[in-house]
C-alpha atoms as a PDB file:
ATOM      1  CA  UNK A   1       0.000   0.000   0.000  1.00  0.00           C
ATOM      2  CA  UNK A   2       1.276   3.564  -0.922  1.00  0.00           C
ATOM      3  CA  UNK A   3       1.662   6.074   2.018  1.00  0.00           C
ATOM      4  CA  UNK A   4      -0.171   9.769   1.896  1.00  0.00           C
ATOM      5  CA  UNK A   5       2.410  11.235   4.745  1.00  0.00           C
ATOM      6  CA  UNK A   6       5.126  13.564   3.007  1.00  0.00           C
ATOM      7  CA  UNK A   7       8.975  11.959   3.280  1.00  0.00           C
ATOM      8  CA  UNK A   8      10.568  14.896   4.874  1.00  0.00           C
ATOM      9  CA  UNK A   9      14.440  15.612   5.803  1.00  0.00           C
ATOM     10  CA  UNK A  10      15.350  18.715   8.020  1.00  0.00           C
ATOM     11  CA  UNK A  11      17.783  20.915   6.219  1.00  0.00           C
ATOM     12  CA  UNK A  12      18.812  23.116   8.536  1.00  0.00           C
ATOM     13  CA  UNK A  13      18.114  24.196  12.437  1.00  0.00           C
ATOM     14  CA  UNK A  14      18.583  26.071  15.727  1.00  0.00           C
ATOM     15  CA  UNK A  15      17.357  26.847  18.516  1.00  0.00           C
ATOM     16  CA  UNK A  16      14.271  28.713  17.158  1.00  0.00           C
ATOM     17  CA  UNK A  17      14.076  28.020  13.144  1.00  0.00           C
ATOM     18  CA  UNK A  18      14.028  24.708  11.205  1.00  0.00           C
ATOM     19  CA  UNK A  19      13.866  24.400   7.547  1.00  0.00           C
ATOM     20  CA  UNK A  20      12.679  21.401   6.067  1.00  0.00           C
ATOM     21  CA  UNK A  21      11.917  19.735   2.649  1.00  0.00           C
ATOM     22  CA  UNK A  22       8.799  17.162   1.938  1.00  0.00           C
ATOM     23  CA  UNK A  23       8.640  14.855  -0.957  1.00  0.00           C
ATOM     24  CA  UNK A  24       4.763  14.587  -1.306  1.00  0.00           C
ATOM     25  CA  UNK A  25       2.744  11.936  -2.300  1.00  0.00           C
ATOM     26  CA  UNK A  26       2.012  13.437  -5.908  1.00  0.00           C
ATOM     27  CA  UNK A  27       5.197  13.758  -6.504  1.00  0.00           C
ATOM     28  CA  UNK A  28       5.634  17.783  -5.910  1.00  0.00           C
ATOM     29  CA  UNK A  29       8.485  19.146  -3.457  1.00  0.00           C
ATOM     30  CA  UNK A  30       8.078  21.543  -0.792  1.00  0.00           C
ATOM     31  CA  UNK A  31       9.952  23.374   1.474  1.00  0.00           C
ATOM     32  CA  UNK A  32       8.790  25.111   4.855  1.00  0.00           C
ATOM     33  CA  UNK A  33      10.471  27.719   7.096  1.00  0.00           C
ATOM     34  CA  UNK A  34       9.817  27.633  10.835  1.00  0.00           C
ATOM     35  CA  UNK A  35      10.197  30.353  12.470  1.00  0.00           C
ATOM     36  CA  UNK A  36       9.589  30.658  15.885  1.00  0.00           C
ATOM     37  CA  UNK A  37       5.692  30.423  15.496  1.00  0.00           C
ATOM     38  CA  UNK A  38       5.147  31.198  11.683  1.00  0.00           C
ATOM     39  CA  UNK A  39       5.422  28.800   9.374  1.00  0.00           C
ATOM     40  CA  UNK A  40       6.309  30.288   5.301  1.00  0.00           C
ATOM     41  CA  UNK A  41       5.075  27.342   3.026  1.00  0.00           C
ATOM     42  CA  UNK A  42       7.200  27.344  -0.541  1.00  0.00           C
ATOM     43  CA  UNK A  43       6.924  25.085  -3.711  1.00  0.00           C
ATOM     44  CA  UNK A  44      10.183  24.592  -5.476  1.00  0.00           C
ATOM     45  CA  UNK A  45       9.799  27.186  -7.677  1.00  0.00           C
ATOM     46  CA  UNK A  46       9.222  30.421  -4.863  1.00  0.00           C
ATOM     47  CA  UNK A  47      12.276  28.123  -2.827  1.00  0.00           C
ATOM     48  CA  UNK A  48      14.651  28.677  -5.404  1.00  0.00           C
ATOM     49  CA  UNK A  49      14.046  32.578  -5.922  1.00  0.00           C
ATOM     50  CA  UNK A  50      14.120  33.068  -2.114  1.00  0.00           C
ATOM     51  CA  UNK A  51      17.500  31.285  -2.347  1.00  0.00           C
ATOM     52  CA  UNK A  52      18.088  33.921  -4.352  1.00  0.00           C
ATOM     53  CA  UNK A  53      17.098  36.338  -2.190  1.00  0.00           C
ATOM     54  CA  UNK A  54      18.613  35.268   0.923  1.00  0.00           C
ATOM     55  CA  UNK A  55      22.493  34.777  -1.203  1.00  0.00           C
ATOM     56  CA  UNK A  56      21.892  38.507  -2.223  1.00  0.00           C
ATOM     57  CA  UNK A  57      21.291  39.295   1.391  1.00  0.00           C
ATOM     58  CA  UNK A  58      24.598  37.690   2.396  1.00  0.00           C
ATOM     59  CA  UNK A  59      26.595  39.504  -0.479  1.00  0.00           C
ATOM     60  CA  UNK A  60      25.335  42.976   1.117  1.00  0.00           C
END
């Protein structure tokens, strides 16, 4: 029988954010940001421009 629940591996974490990747059952990836108590929801598309974003951040 084929399972519904997401396969997901932590990426990265501390104390107070965790980001995390789920391979879901239809095949589509997301990715998920926890931060402290809000959670930002991406598909791999919006994850790869905010990588974006966040290596322009760290060129400053």
């Amino acid at each position: 029988m084929e399972s519904n629940e997401p396969k997901t591996e932590t990426l990265a974490e501390t104390e107070n954010f965790m980001a995390w990747r789920a391979e879901e059952p239809d095949g589509e990836t997301t990715y998920h940001l926890e931060l402290n108590n809000l959670t930002v929801h991406f598909f791999d598309e919006e994850w790869k421009e905010f990588l974006t974003l966040v290596e322009g951040l760290l060129k400053g």
